[in-house]
C-alpha atoms as a PDB file:
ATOM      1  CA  UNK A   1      91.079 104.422  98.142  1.00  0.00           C
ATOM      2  CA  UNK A   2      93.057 107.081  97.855  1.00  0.00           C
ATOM      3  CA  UNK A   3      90.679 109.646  96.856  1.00  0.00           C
ATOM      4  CA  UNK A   4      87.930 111.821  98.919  1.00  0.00           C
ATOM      5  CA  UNK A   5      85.100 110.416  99.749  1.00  0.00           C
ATOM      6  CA  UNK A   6      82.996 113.179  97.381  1.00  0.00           C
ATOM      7  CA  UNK A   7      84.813 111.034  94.628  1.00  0.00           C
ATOM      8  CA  UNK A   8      83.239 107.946  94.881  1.00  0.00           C
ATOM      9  CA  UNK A   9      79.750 109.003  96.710  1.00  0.00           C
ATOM     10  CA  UNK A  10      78.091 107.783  93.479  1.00  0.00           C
ATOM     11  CA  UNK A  11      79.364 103.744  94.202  1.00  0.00           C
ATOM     12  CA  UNK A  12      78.405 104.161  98.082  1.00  0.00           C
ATOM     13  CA  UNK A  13      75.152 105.155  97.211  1.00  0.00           C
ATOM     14  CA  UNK A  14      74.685 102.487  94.436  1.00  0.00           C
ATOM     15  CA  UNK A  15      75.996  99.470  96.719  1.00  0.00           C
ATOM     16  CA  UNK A  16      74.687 100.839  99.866  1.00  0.00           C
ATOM     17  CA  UNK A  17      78.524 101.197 101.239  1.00  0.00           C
ATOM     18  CA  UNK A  18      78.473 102.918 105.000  1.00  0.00           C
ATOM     19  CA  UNK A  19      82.054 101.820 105.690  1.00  0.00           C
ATOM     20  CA  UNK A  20      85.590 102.819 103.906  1.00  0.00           C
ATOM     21  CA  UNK A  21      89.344 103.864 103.887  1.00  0.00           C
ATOM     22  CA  UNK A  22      89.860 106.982 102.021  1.00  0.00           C
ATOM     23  CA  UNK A  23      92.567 109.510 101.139  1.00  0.00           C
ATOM     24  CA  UNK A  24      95.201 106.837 101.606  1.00  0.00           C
ATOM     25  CA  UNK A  25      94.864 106.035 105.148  1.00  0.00           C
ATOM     26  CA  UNK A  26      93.842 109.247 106.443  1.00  0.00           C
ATOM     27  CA  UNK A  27      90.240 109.337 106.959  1.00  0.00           C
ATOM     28  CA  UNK A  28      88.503 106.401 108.263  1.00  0.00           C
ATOM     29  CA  UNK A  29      84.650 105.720 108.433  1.00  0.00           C
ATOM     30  CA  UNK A  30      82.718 102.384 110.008  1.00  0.00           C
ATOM     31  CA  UNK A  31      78.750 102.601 109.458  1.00  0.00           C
ATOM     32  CA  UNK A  32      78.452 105.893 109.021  1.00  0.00           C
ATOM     33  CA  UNK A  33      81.003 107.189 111.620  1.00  0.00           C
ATOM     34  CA  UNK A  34      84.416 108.447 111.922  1.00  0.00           C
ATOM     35  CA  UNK A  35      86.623 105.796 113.546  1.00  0.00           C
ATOM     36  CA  UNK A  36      89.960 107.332 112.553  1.00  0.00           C
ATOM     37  CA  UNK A  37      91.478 110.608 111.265  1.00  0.00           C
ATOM     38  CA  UNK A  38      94.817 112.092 111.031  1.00  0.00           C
ATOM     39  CA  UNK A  39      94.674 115.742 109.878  1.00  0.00           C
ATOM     40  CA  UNK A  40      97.691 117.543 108.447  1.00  0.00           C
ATOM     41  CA  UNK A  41      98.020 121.159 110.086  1.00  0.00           C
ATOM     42  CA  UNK A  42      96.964 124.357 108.967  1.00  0.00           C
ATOM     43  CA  UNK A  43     100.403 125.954 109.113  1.00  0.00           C
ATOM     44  CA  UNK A  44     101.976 123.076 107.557  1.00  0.00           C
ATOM     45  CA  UNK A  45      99.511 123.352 104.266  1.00  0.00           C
ATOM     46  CA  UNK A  46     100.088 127.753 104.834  1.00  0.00           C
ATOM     47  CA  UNK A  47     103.744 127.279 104.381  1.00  0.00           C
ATOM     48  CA  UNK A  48     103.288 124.375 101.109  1.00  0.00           C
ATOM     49  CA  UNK A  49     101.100 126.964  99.656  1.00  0.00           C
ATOM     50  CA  UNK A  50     103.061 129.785  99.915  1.00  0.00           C
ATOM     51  CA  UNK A  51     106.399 127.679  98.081  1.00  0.00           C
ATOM     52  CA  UNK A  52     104.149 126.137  95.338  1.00  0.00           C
ATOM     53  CA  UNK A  53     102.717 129.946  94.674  1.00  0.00           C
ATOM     54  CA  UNK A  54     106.026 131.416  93.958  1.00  0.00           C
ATOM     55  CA  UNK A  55     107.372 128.508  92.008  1.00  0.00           C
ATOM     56  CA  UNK A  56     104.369 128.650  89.869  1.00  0.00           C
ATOM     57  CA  UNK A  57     102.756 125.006  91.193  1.00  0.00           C
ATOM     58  CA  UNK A  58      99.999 124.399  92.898  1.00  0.00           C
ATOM     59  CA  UNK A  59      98.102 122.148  95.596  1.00  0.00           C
ATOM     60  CA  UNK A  60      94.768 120.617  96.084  1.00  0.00           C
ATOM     61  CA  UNK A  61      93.251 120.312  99.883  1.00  0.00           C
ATOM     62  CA  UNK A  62      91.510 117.279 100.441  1.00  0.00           C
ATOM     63  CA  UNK A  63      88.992 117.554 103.622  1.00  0.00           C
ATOM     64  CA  UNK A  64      86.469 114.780 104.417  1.00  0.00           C
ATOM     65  CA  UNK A  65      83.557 117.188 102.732  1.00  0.00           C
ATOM     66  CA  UNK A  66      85.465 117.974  99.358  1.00  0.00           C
ATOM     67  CA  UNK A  67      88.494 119.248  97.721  1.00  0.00           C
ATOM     68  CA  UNK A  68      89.759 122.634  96.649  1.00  0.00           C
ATOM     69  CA  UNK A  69      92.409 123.834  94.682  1.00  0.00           C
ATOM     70  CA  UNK A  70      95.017 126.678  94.836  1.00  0.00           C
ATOM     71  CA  UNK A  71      94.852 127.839  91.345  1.00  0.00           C
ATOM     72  CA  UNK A  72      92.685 128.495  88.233  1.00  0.00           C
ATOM     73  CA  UNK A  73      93.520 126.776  85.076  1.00  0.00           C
ATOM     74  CA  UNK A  74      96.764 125.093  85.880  1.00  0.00           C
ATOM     75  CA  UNK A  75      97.621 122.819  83.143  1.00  0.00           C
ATOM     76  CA  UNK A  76      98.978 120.202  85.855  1.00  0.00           C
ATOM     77  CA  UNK A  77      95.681 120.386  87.643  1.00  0.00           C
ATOM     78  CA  UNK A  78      93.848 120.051  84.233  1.00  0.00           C
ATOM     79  CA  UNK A  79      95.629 116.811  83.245  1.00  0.00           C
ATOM     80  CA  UNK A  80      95.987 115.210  86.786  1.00  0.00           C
ATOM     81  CA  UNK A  81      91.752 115.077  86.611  1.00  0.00           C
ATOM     82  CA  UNK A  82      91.735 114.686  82.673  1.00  0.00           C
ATOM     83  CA  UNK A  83      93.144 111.523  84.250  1.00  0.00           C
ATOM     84  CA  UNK A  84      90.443 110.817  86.229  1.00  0.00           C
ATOM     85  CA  UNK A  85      87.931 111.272  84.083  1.00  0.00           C
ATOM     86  CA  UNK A  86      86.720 114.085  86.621  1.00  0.00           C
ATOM     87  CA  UNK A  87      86.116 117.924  86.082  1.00  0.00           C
ATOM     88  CA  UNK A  88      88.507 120.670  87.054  1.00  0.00           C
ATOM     89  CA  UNK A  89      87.886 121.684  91.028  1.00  0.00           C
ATOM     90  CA  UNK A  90      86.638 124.409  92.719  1.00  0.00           C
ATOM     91  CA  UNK A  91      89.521 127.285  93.319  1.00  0.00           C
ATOM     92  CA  UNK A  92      90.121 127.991  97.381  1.00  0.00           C
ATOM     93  CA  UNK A  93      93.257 129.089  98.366  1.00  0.00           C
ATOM     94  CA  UNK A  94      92.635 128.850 102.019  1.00  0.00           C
ATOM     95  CA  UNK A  95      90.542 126.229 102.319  1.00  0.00           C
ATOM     96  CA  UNK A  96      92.937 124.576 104.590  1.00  0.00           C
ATOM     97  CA  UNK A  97      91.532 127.220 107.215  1.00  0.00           C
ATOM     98  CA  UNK A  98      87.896 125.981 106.808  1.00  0.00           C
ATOM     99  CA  UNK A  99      87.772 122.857 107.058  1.00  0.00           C
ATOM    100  CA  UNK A 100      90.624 119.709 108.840  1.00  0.00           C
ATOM    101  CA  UNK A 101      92.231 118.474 105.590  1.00  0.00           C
ATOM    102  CA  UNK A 102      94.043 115.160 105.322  1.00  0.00           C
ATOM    103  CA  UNK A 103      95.581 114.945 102.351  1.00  0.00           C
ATOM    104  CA  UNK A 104      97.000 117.000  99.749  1.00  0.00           C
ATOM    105  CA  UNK A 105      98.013 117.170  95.932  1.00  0.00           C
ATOM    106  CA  UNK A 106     101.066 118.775  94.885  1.00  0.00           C
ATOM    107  CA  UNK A 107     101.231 119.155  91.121  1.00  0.00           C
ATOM    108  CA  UNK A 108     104.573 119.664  89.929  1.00  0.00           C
ATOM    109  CA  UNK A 109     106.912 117.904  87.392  1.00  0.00           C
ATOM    110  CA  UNK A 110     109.261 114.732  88.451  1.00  0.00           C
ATOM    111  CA  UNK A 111     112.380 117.367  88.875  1.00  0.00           C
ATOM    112  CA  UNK A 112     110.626 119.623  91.083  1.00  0.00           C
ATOM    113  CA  UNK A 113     109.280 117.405  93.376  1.00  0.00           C
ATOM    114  CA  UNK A 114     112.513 116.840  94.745  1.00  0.00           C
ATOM    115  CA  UNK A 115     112.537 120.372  96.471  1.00  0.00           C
ATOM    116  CA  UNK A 116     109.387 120.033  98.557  1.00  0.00           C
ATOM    117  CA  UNK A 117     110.394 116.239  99.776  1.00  0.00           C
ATOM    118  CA  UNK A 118     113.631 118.048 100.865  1.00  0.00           C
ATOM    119  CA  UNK A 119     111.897 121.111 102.333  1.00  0.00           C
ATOM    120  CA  UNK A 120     109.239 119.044 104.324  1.00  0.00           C
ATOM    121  CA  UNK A 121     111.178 115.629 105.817  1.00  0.00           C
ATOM    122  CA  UNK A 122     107.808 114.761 107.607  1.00  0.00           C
ATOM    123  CA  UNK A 123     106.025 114.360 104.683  1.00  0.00           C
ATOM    124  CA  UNK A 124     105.611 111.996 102.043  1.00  0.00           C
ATOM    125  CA  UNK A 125     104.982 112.604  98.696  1.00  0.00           C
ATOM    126  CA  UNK A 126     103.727 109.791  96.345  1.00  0.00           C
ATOM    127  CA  UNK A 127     103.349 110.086  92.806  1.00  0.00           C
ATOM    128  CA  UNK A 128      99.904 108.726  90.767  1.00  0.00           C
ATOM    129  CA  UNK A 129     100.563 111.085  87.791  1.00  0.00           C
ATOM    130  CA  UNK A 130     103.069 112.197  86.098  1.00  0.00           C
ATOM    131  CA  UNK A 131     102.629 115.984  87.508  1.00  0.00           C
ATOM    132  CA  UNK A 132     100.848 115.213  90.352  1.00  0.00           C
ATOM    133  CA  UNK A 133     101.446 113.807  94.029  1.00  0.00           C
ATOM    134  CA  UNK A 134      99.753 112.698  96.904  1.00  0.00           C
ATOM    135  CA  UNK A 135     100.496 114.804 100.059  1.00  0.00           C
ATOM    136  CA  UNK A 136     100.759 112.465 103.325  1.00  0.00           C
ATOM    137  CA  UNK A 137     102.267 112.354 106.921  1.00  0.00           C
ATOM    138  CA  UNK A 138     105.121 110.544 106.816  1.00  0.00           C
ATOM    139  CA  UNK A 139     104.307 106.606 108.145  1.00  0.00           C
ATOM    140  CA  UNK A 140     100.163 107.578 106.798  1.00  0.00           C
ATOM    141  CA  UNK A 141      99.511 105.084 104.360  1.00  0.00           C
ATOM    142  CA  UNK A 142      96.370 102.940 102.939  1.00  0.00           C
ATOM    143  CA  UNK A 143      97.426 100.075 105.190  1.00  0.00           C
ATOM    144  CA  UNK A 144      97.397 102.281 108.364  1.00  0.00           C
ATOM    145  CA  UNK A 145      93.506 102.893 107.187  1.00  0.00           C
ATOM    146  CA  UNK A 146      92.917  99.128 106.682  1.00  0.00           C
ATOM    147  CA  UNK A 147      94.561  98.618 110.291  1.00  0.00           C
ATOM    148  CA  UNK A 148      92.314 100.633 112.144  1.00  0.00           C
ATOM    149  CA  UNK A 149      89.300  99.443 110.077  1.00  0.00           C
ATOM    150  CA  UNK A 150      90.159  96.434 111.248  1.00  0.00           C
ATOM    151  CA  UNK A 151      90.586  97.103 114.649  1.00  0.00           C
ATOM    152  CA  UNK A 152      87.149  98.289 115.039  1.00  0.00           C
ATOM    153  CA  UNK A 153      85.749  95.068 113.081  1.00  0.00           C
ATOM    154  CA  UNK A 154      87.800  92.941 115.464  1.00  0.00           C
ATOM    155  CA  UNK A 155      89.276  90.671 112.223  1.00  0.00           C
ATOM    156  CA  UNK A 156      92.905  89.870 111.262  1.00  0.00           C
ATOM    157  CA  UNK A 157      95.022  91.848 108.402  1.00  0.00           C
ATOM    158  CA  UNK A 158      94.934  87.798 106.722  1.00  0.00           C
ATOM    159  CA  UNK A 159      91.304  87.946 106.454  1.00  0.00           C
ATOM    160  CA  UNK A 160      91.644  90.898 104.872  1.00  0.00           C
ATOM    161  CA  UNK A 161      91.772  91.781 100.878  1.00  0.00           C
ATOM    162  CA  UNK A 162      92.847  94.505  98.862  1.00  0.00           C
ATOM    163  CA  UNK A 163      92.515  95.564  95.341  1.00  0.00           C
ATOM    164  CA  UNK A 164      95.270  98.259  93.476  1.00  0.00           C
ATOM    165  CA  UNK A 165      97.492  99.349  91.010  1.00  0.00           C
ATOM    166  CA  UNK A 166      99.609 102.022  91.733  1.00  0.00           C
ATOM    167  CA  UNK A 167     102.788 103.176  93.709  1.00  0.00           C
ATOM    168  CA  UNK A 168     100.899 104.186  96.783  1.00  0.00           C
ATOM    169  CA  UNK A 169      99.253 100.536  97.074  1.00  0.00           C
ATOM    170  CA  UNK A 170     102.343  98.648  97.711  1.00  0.00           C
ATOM    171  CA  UNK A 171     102.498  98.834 101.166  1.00  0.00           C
ATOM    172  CA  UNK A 172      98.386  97.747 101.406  1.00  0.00           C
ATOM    173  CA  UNK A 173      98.994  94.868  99.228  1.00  0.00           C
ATOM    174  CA  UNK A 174     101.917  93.353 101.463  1.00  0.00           C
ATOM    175  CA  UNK A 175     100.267  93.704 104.396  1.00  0.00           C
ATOM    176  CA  UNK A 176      96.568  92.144 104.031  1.00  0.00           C
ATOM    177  CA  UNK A 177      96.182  88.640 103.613  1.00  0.00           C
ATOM    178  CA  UNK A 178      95.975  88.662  99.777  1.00  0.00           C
ATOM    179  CA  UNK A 179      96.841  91.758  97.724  1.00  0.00           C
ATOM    180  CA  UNK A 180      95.225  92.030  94.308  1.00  0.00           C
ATOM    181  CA  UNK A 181      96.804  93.967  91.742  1.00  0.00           C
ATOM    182  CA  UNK A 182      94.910  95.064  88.420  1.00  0.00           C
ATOM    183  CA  UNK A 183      96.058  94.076  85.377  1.00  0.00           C
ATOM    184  CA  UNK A 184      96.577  97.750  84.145  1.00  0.00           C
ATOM    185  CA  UNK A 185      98.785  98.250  87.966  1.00  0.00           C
ATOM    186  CA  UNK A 186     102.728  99.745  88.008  1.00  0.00           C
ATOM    187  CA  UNK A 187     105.221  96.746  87.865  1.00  0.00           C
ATOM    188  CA  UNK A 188     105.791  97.694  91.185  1.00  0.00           C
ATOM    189  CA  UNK A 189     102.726  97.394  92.262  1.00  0.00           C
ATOM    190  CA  UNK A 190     102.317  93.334  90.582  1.00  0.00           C
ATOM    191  CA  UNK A 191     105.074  92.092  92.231  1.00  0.00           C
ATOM    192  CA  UNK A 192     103.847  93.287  95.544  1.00  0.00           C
ATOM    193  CA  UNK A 193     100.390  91.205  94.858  1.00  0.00           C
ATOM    194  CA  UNK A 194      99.756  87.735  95.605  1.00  0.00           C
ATOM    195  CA  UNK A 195      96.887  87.633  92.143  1.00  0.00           C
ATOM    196  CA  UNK A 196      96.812  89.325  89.521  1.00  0.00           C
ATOM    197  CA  UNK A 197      93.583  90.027  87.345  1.00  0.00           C
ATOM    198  CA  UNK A 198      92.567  91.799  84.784  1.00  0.00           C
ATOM    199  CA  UNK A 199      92.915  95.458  84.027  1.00  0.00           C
ATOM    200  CA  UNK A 200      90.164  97.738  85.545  1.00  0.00           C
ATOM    201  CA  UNK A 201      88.648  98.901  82.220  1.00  0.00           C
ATOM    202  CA  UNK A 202      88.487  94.707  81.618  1.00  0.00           C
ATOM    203  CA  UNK A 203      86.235  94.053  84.894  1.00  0.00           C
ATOM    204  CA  UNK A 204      89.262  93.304  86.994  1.00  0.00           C
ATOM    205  CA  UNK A 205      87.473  93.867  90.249  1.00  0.00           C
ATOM    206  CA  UNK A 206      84.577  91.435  89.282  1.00  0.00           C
ATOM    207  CA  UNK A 207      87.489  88.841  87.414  1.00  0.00           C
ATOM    208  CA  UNK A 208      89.621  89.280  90.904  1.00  0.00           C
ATOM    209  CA  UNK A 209      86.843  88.195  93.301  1.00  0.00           C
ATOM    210  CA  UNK A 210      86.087  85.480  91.350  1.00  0.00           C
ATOM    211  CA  UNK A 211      90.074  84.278  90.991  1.00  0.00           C
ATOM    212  CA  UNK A 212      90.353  84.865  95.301  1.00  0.00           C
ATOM    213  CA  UNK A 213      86.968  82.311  95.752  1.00  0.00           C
ATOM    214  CA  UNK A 214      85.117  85.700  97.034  1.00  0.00           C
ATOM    215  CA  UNK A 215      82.384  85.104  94.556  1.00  0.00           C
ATOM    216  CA  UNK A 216      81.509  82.302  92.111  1.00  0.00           C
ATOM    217  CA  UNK A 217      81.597  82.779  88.372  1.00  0.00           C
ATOM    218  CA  UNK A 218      78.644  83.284  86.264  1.00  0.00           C
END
């Protein structure tokens, strides 16, 4: 997944999950431990915050604990988490000091973006709203994540299968053995996948394990 792990606590403690991929790569965990991180640094995220201040945009910090936000009642912020059904964060502007982050959020419009893609080559910066992006390392991805998950379980990437709809699950979905794309996922996105189910507010996840012979129906 691409989001922190303080986002989806609730379905880890509900299914007894010990073991996941979050913030799109970044931040690794196998039974309960870290098996792979790849922090961003401080003075990178010091320098990001001090651009998006003057221009009047704003960031999110994404550490393995939680995620903080550089300003109070940004509109951008407000509808990127409208989105996600989720409540406006916590304000910290320096929360990059506190704790290692691995991802960020810039929230900007489409036209703006192109100035901090310009101003920071190393970085990548995928889109999953229409005023918000995901922060990365350039290369970082979900299907680095699912690599070194992998590693550790000693299985092959064709074993392996993933579920997703957006921009930044492309590169997953090509590289494990079957990529799953919800029915609600980017065009992009579906012709990346090998199947195709339903959309996630239609039980796609349950509909897709039952279409890839993972579980039986009924």
């Amino acid at each position: 997944t691409g989001r922190v792990p303080k986002m989806f606590y609730w379905i880890q403690k509900e299914l007894n999950i010990d073991s996941y991929v979050s913030m799109n790569g970044q931040y690794v965990v196998y039974q309960g431990k870290e098996v792979y991180s790849n922090p961003i640094k401080p003075s990178v995220l010091q320098s990001m915050s001090a651009i998006t201040a003057r221009n009047g945009h704003a960031l999110a910090y994404c550490s393995h604990e939680d995620y903080k936000v550089s300003e109070r009642n940004h509109p951008f912020i407000e509808a990127s988490f409208d989105s996600l059904m989720m409540p406006y964060p916590e304000v910290d502007k320096e929360y990059y000091n506190e704790l290692s982050i691995y991802q960020g959020h810039l929230y900007c419009g489409e036209k703006d973006a192109q100035q901090y893609i310009d101003h920071f080559p190393d970085f990548s910066f995928v889109k999953w709203h229409d005023v918000a992006y995901d922060i990365l390392p350039r290369g970082a991805s979900k299907a680095i994540g699912i690599r070194r998950l992998l590693e550790v379980l000693d299985m092959d990437e064709k074993s392996a299968f993933a579920f997703g709809d957006g921009l930044n699950d492309i590169e997953m979905l090509t590289t494990v053995g079957t990529g799953v794309a919800m029915g609600n996922a980017v065009p992009e996105a579906k012709a990346a996948a090998d199947v195709i189910t339903t959309s996630s507010s239609k039980n796609g996840i349950l509909n897709g394990l039952i279409k890839v012979g993972l579980l039986e129906e009924g």
